[in-house]
N, C-alpha and C. Protein backbone atom coordinates (compact mmCIF):
# COMPACT_ATOMS: atom_id res chain seq x y z
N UNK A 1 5.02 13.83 1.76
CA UNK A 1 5.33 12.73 0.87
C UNK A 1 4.03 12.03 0.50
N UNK A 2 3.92 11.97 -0.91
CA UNK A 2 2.47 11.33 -1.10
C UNK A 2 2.56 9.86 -0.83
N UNK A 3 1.16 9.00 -0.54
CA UNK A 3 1.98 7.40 -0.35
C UNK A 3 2.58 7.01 -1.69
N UNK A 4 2.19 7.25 -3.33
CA UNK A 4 2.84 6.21 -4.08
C UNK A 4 4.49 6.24 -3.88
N UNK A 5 4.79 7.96 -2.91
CA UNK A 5 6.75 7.91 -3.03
C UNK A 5 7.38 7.37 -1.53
N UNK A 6 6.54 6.24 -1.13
CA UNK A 6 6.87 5.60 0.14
C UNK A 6 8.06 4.34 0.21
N UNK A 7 7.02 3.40 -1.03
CA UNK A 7 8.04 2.14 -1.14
C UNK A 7 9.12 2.04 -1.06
N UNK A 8 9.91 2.57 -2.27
CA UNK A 8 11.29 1.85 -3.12
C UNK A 8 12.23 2.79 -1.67
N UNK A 9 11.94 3.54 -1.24
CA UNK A 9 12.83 4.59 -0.22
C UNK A 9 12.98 3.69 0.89
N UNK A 10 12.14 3.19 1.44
CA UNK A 10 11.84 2.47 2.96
C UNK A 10 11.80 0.91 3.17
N UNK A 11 11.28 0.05 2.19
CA UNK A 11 11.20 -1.16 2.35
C UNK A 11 12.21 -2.23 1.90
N UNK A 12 12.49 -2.89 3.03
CA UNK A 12 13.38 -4.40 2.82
C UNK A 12 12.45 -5.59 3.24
N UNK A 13 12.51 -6.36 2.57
CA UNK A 13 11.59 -7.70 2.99
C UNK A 13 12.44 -9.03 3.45
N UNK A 14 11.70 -9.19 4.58
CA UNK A 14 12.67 -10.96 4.74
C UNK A 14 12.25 -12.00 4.00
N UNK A 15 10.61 -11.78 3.38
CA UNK A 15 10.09 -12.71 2.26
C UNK A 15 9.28 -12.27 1.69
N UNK A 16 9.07 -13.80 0.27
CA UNK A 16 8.49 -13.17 -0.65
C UNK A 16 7.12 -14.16 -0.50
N UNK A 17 6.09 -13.24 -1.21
CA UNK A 17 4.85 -14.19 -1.48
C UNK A 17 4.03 -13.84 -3.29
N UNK A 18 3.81 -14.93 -3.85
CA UNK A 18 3.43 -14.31 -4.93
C UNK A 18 1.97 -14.52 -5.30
N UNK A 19 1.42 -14.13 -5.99
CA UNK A 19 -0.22 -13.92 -6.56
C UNK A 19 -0.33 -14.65 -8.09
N UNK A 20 -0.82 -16.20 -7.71
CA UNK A 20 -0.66 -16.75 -9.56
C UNK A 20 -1.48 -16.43 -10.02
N UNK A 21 -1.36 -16.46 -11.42
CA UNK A 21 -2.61 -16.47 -12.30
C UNK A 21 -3.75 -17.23 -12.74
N UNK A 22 -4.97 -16.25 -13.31
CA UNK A 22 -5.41 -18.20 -13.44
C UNK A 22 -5.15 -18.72 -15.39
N UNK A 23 -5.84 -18.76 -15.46
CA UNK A 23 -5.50 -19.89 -17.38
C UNK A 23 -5.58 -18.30 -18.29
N UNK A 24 -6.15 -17.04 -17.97
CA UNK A 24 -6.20 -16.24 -18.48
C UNK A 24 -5.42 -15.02 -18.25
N UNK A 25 -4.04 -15.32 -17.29
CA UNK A 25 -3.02 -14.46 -16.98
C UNK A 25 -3.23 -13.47 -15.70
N UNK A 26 -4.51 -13.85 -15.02
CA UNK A 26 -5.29 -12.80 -14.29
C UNK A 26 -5.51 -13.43 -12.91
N UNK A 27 -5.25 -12.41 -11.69
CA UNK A 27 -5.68 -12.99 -10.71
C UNK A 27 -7.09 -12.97 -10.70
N UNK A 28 -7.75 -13.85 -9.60
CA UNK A 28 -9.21 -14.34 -9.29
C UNK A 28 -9.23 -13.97 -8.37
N UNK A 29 -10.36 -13.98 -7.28
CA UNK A 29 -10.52 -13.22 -6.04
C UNK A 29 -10.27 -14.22 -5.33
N UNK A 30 -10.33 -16.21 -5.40
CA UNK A 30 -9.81 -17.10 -4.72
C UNK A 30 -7.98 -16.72 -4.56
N UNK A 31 -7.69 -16.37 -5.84
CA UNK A 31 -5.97 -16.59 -5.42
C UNK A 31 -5.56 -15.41 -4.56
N UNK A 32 -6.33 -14.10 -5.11
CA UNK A 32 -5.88 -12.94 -3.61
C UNK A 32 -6.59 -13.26 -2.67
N UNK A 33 -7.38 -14.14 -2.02
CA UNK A 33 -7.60 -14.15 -1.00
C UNK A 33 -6.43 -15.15 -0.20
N UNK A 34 -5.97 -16.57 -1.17
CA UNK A 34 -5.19 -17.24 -0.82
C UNK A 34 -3.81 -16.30 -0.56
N UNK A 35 -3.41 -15.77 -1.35
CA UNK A 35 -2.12 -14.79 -1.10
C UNK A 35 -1.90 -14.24 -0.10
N UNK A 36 -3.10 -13.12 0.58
CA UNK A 36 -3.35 -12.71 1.68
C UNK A 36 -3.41 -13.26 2.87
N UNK A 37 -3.79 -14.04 2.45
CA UNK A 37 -3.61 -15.27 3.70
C UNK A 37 -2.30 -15.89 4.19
N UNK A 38 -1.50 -16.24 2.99
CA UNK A 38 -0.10 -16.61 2.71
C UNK A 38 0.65 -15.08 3.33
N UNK A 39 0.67 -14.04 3.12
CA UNK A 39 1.02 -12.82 3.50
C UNK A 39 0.81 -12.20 4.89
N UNK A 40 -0.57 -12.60 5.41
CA UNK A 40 -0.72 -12.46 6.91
C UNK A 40 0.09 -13.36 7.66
N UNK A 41 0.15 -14.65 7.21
CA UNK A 41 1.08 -15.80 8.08
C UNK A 41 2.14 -15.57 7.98
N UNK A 42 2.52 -14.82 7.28
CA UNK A 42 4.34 -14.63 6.98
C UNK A 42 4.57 -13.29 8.02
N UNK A 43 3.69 -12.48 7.74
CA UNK A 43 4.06 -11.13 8.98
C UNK A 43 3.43 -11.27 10.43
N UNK A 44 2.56 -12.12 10.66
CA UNK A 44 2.39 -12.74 12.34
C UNK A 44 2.97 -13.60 12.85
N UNK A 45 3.67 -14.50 11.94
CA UNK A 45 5.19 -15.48 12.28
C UNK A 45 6.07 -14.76 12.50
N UNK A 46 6.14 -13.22 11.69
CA UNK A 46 7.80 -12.77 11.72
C UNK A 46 7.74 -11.61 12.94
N UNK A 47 6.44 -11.15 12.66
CA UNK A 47 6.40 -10.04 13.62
C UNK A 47 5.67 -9.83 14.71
N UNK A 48 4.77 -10.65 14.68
CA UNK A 48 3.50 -10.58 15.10
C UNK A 48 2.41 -9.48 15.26
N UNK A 49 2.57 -9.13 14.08
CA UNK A 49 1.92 -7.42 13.45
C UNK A 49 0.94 -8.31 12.34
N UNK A 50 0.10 -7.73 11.99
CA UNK A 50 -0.98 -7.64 11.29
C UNK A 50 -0.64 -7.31 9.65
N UNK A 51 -1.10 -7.23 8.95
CA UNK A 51 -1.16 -7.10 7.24
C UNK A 51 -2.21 -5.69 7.62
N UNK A 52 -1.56 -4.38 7.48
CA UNK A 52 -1.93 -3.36 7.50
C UNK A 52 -2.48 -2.40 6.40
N UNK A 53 -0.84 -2.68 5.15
CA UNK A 53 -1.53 -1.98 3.77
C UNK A 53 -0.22 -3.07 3.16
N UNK A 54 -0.71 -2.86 1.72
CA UNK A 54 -0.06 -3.19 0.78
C UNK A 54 0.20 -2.46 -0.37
N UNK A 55 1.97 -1.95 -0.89
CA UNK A 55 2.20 -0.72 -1.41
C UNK A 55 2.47 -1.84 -2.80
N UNK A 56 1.64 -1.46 -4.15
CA UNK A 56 1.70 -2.05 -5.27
C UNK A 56 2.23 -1.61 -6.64
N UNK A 57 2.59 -1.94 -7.63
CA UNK A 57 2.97 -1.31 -8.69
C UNK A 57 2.32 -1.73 -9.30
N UNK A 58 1.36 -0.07 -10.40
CA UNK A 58 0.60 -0.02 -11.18
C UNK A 58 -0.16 -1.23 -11.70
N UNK A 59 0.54 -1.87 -12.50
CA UNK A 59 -0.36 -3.01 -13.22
C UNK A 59 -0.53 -4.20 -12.19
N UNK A 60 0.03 -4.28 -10.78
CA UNK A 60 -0.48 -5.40 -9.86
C UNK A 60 -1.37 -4.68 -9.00
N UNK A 61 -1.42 -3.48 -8.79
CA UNK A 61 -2.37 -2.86 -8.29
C UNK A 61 -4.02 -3.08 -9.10
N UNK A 62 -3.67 -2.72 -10.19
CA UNK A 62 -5.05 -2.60 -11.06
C UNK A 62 -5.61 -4.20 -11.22
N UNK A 63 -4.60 -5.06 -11.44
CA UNK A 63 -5.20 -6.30 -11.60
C UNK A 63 -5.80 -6.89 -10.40
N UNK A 64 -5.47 -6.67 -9.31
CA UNK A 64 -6.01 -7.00 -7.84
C UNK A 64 -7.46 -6.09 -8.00
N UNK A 65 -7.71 -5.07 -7.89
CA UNK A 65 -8.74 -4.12 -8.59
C UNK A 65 -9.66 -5.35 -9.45
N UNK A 66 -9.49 -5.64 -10.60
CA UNK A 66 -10.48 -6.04 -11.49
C UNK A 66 -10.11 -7.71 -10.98
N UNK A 67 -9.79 -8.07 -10.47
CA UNK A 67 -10.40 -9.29 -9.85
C UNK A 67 -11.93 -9.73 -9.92
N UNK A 68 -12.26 -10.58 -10.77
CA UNK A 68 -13.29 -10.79 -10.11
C UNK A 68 -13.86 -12.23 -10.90
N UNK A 69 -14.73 -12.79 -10.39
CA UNK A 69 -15.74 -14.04 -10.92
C UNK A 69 -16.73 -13.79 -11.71
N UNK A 70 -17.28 -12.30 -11.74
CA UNK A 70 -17.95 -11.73 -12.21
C UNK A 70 -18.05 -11.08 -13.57
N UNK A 71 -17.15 -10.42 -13.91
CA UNK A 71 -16.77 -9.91 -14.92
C UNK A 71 -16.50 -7.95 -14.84
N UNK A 72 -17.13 -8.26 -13.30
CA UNK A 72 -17.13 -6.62 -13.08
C UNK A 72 -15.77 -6.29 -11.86
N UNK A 73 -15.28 -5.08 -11.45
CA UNK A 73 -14.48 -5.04 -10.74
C UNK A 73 -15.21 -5.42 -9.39
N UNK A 74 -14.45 -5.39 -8.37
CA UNK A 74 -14.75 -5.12 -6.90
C UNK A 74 -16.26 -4.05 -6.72
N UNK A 75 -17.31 -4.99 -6.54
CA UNK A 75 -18.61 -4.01 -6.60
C UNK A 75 -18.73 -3.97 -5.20
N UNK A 76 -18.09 -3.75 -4.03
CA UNK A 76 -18.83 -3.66 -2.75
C UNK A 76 -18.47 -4.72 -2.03
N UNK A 77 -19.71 -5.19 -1.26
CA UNK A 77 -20.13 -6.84 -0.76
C UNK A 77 -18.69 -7.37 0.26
N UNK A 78 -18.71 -7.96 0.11
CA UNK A 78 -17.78 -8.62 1.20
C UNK A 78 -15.84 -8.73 0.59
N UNK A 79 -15.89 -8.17 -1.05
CA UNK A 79 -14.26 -8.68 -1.05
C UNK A 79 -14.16 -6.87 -0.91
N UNK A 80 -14.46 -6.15 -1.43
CA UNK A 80 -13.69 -4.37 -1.17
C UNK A 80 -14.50 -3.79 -1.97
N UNK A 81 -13.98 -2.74 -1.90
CA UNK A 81 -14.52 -1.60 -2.69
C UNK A 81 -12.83 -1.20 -3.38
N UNK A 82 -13.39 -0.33 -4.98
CA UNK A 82 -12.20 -0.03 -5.46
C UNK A 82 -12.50 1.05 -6.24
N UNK A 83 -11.60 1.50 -7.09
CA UNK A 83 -11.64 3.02 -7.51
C UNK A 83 -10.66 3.23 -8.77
N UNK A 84 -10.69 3.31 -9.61
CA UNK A 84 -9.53 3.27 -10.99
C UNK A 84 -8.45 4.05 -10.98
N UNK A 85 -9.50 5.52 -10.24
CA UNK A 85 -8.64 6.74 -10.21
C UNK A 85 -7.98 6.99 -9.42
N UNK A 86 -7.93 6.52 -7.98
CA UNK A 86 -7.38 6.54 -6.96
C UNK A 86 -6.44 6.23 -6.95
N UNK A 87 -5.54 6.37 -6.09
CA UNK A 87 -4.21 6.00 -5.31
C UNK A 87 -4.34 4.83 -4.46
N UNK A 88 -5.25 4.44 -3.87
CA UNK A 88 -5.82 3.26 -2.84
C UNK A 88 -6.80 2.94 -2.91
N UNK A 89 -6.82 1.59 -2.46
CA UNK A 89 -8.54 1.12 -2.55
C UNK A 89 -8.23 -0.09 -1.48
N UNK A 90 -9.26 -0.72 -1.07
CA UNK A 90 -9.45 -1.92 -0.09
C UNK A 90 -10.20 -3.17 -0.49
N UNK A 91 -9.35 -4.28 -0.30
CA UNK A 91 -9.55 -5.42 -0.62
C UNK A 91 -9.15 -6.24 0.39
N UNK A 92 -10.18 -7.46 0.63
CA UNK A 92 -9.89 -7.95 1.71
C UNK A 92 -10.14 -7.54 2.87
N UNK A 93 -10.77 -6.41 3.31
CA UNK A 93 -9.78 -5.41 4.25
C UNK A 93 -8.28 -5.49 4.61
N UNK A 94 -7.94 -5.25 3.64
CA UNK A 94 -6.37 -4.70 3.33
C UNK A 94 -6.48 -3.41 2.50
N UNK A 95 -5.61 -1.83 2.52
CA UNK A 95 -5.12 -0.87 2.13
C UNK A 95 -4.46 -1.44 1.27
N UNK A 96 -4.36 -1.72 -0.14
CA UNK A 96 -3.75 -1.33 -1.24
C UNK A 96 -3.36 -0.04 -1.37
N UNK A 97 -2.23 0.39 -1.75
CA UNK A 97 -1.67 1.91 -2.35
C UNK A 97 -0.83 1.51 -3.89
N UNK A 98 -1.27 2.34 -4.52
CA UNK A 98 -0.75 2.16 -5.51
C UNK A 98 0.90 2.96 -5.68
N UNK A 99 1.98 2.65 -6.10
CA UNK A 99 3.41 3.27 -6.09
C UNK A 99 3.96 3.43 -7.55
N UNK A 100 4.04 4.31 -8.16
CA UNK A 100 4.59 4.21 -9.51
C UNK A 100 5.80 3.59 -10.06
N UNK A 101 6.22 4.02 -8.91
CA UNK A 101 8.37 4.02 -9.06
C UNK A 101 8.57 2.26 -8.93
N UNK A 102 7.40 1.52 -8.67
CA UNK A 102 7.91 -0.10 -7.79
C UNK A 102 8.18 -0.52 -9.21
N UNK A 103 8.90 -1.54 -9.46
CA UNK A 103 8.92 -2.37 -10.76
C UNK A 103 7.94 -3.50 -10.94
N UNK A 104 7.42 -3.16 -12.04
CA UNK A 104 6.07 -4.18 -12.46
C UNK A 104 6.32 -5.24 -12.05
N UNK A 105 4.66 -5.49 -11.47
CA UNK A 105 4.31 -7.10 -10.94
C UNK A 105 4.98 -7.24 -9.43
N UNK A 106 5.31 -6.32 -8.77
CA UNK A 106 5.94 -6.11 -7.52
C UNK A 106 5.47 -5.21 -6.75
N UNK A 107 5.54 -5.40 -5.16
CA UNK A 107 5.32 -4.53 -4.28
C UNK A 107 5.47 -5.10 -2.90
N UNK A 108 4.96 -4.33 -1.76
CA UNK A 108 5.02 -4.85 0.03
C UNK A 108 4.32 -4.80 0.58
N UNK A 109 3.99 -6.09 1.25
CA UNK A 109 2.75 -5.95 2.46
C UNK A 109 3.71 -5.70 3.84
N UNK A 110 2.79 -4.50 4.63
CA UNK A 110 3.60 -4.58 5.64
C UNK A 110 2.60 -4.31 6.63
N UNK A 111 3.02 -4.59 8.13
CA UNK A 111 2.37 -4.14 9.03
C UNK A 111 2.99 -2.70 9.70
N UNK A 112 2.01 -2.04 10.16
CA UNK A 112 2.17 -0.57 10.68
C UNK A 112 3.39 -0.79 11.82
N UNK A 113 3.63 -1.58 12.45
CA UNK A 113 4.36 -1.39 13.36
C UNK A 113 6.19 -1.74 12.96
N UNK A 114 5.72 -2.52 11.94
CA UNK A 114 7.49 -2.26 10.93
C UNK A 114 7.97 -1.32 10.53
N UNK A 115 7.30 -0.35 10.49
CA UNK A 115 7.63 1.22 9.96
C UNK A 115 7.32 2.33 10.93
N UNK A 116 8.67 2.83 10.87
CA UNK A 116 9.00 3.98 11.60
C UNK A 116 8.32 5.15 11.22
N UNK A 117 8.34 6.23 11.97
CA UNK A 117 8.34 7.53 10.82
C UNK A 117 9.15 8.50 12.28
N UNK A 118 10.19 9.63 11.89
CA UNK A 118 10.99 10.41 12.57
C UNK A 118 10.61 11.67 12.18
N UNK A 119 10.47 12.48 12.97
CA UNK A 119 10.22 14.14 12.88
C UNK A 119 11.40 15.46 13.19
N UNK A 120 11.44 16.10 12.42
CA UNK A 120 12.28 16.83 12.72
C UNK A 120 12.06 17.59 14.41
N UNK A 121 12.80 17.84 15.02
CA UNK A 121 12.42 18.30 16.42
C UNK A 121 11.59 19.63 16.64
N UNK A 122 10.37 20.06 17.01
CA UNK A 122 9.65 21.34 17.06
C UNK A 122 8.61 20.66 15.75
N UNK A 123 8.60 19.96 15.48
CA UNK A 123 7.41 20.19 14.37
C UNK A 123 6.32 19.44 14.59
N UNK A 124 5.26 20.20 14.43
CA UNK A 124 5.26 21.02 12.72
C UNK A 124 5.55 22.61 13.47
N UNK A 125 5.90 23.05 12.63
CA UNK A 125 6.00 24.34 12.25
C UNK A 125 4.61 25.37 11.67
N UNK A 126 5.14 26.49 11.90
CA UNK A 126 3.84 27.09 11.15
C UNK A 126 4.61 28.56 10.74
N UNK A 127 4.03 29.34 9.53
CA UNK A 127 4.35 30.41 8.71
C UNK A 127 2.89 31.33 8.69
N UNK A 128 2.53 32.33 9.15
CA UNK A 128 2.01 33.22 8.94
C UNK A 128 1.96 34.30 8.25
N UNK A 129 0.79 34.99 6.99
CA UNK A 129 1.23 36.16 6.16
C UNK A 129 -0.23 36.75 6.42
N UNK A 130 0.25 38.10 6.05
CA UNK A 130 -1.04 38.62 6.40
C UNK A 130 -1.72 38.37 4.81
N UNK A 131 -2.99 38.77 4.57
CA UNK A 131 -3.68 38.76 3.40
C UNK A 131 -4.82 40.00 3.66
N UNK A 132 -4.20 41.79 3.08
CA UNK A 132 -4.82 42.63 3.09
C UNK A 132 -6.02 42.59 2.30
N UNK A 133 -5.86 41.69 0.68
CA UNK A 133 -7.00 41.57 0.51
C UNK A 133 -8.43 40.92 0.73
N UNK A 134 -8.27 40.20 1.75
CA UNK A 134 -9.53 39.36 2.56
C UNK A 134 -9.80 39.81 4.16
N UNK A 135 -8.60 40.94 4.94
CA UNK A 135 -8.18 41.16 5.63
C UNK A 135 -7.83 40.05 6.87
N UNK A 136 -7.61 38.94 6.51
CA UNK A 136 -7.25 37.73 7.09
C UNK A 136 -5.71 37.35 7.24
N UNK A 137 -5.61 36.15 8.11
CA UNK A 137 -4.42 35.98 7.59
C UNK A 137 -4.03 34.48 6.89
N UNK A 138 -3.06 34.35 6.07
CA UNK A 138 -2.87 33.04 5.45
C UNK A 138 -1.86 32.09 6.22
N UNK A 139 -1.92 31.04 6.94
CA UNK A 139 -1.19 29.86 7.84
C UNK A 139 -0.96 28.70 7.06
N UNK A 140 0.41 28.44 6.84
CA UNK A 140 0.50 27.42 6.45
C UNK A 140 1.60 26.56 7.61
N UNK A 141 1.11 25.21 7.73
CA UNK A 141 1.84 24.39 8.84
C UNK A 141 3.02 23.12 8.01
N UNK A 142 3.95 23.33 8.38
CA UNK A 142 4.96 22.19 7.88
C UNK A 142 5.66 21.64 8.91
N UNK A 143 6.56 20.24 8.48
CA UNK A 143 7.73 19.70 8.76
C UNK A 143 8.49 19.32 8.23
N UNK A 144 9.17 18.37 8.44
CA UNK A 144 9.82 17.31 8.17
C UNK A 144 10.19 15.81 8.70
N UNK A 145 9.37 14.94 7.64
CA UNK A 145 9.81 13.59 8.81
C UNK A 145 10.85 12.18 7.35
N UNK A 146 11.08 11.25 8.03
CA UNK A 146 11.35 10.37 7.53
C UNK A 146 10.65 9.10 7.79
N UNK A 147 10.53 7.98 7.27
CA UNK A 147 10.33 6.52 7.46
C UNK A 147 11.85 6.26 7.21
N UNK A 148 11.54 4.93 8.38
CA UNK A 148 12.52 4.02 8.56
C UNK A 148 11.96 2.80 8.95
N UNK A 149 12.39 1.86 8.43
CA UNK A 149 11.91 0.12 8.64
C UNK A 149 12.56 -0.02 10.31
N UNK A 150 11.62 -0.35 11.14
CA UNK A 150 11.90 -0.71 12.48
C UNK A 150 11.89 -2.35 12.40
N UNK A 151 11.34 -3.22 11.50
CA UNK A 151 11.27 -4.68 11.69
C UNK A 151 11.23 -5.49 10.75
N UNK A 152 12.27 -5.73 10.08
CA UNK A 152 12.19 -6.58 8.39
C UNK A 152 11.09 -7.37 8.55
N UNK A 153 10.81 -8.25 9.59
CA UNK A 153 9.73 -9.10 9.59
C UNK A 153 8.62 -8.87 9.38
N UNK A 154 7.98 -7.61 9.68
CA UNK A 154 6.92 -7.00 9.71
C UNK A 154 6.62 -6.95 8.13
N UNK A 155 7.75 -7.20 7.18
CA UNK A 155 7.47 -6.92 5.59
C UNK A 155 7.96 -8.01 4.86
N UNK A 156 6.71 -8.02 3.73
CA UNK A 156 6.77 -8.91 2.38
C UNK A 156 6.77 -8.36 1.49
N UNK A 157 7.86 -8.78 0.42
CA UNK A 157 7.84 -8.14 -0.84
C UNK A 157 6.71 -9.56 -1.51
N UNK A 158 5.85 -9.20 -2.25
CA UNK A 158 4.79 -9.29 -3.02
C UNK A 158 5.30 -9.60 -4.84
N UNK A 159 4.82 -10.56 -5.20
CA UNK A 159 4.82 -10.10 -7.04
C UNK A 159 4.15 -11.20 -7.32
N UNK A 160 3.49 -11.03 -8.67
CA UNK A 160 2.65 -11.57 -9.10
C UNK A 160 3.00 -12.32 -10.60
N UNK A 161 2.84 -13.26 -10.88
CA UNK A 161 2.80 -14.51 -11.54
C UNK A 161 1.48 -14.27 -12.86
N UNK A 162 2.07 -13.63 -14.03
CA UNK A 162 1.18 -13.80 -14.83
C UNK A 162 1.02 -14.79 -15.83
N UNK A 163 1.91 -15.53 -15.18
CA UNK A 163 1.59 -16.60 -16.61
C UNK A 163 0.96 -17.66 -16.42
N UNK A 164 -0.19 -17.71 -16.94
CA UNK A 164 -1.44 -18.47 -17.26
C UNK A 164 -1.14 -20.29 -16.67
């Protein structure tokens, strides 16, 4: 399962926290830092788990991304590093993932220990073929698992406030 097909399957939140804008519809790196902050206190009150990653939809993903005072995205230095093309990037030290399927201006901060993951029994697995033309052989290893929310508390649904 890639992470953007994690969210909408697995997450319930006991609260919400949102990300305002500033006069130009855009977060600033003061208000995600304030958010984050607002977001850690909500999952060490509920769970006492940590702000691990945060799963985003597209355009709140990217706007957290171009945050900045500067005029440039996330160059390094002390708020993250970021990436356009990617699937994830880090801010704050927080895991952003980006999720396609979430509905704009929405997403979840959660801590690792709110989320389950279940394995099918014996796995992984493995499949062996021969390959006469390299005279090798070809291995491929699988399973099957699921996520499951072990701790509503552990999660915040997230959305963001674009109006100026």
């Amino acid at each position: 399962m890639r992470p953007e097909q994690v969210a909408g399957s697995v997450f319930q939140a006991s609260s919400l926290s949102t990300i305002d804008a500033d006069a130009a519809g855009e977060p600033t790196p003061a208000e995600v830092g304030r958010f984050l902050a607002d977001v850690a206190t909500q999952i060490a009150t509920g769970s006492g788990g940590d702000v691990d990653a945060i799963v985003a939809a597209p355009d709140l993903f990217f706007r957290v991304i171009a945050a900045s005072g500067n005029g440039f995205p996330f160059g390094g230095g002390n708020v993250g590093s970021a990436d356009f093309r990617s699937y994830q990037h880090n801010a704050f030290g927080v895991n952003w993932v980006r999720d396609n399927s979430l509905t704009a201006s929405t997403g979840y901060a959660f801590s690792r220990d709110a989320i389950g993951v279940k394995e099918s029994p014996g796995a992984p697995f493995s499949i062996t073929a021969d390959a006469p033309a390299t005279l090798a052989q070809d291995v491929a290893v699988y399973g099957f698992g699921a996520l499951y929310l072990r701790n509503a508390d552990g999660v915040v649904k997230v959305s963001m406030d674009t109006t100026p």
